[in-house]
C-alpha atoms as a PDB file:
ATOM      1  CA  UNK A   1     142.510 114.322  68.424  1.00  0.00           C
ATOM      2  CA  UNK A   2     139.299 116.007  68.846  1.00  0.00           C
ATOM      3  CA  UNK A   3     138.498 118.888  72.027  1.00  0.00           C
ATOM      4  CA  UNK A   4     135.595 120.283  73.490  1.00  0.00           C
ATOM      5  CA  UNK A   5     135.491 123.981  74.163  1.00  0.00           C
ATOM      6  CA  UNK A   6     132.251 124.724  75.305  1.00  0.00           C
ATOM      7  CA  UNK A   7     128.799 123.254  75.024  1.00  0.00           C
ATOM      8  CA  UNK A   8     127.314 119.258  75.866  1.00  0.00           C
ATOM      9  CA  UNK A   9     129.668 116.632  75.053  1.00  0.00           C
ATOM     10  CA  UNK A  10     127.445 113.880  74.376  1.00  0.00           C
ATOM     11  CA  UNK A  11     129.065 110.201  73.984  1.00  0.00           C
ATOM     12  CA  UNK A  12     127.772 106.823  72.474  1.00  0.00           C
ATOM     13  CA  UNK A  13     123.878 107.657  71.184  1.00  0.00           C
ATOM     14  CA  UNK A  14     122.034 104.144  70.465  1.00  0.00           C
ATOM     15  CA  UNK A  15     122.436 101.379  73.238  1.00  0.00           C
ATOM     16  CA  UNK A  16     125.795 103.444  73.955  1.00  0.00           C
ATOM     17  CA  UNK A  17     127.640 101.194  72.197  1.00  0.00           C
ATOM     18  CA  UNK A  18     130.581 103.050  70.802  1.00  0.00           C
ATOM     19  CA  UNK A  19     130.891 105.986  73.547  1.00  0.00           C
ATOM     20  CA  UNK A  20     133.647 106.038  76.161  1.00  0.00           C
ATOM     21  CA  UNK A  21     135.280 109.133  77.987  1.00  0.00           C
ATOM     22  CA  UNK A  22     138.801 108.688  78.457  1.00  0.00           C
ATOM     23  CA  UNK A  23     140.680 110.533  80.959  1.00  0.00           C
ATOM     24  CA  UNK A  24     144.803 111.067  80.665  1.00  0.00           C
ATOM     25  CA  UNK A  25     147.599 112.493  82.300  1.00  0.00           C
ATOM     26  CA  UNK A  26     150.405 114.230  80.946  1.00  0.00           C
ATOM     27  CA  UNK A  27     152.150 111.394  79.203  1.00  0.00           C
ATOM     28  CA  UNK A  28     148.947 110.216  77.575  1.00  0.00           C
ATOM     29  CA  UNK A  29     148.225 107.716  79.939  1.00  0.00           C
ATOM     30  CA  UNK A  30     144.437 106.917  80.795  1.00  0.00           C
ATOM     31  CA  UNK A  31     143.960 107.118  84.673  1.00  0.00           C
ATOM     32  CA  UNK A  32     140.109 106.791  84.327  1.00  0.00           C
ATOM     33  CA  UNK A  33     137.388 106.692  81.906  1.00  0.00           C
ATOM     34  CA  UNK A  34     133.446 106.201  81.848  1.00  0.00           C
ATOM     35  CA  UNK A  35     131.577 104.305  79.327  1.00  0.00           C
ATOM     36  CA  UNK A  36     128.383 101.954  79.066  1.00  0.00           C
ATOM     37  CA  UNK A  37     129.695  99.855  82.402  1.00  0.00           C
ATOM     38  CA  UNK A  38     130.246 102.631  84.598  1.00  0.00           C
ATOM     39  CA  UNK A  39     133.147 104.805  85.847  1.00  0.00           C
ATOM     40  CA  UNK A  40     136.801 103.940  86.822  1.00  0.00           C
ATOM     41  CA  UNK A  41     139.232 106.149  88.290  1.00  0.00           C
ATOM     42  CA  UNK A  42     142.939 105.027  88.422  1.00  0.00           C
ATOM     43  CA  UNK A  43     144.437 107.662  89.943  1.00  0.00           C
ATOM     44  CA  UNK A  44     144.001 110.892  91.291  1.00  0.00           C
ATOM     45  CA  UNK A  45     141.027 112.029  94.035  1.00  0.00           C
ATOM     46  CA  UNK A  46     137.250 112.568  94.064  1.00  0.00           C
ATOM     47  CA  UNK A  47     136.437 115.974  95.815  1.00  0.00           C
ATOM     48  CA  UNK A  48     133.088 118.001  96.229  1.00  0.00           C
ATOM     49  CA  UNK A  49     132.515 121.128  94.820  1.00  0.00           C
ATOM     50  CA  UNK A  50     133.037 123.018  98.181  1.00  0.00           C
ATOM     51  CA  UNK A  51     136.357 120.309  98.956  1.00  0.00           C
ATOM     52  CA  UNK A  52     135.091 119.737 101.900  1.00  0.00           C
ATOM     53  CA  UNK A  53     134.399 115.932 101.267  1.00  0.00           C
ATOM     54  CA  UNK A  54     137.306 113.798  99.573  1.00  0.00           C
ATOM     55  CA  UNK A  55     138.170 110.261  98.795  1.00  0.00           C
ATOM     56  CA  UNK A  56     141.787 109.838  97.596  1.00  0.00           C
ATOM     57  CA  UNK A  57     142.324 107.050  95.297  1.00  0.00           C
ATOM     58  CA  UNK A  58     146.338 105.911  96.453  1.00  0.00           C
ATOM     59  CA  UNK A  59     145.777 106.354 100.203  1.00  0.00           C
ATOM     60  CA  UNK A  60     141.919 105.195 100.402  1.00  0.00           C
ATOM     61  CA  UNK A  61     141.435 108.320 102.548  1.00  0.00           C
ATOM     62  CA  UNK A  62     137.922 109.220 102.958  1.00  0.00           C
ATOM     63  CA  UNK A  63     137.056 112.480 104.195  1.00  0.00           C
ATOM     64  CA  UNK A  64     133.349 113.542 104.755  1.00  0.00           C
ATOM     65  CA  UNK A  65     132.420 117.312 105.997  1.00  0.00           C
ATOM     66  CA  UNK A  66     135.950 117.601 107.294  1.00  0.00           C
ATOM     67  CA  UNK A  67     136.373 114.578 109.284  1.00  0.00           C
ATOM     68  CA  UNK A  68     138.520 111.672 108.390  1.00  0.00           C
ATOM     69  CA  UNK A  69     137.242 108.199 108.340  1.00  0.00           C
ATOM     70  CA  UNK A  70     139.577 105.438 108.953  1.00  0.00           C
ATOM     71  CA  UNK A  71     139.070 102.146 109.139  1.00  0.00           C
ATOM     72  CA  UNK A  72     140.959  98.730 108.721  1.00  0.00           C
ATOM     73  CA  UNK A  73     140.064  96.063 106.264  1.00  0.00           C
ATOM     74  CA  UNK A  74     140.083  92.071 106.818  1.00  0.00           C
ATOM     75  CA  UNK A  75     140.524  89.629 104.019  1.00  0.00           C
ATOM     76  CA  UNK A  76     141.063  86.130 104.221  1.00  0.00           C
ATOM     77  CA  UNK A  77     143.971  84.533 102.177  1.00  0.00           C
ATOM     78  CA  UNK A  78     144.036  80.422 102.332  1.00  0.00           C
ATOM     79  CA  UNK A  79     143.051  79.622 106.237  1.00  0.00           C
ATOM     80  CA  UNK A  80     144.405  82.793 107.681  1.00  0.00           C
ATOM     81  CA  UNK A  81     142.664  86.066 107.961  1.00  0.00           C
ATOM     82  CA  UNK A  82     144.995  89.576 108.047  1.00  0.00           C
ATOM     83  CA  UNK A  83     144.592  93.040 108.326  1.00  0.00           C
ATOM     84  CA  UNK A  84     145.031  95.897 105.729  1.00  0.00           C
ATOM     85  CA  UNK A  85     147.292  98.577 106.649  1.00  0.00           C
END
């Protein structure tokens, strides 16, 4: 296993073909990671610095400045169309 303490943690170098960050819980699980195609979270919740702007990753909760966004999502399955909760 190899840590960081302190300093720039640079990944991949040339064409970033060999760097990835991997990010796990506490039973060594990854719930996210970041590498040459971009970043994907799994779990958890994307906050500003200041928390005042939020997007939780279960619940699909956005909140921006302090106010919650909602909103309902259509899909079409077949010939019907329905409505995320």
């Amino acid at each position: 296993m190899t840590y960081a303490r302190s300093g720039i943690l640079q990944v991949g170098g040339s064409n970033n073909e060999l760097g990835a960050f991997q990010v796990l819980d506490k039973d060594n699980q990854i719930i996210g990671y970041w590498d040459k195609n971009g970043i994907v979270l799994t779990e958890g919740e994307i906050k500003s610095a200041d928390n005042s702007s939020s997007w939780n990753l279960k619940t699909g909760e956005l909140v921006l400045n302090g106010y919650v966004m909602s909103y309902q999502v259509e899909y079409a399955i077949g010939d019907s169309k329905s409505t995320a909760p």
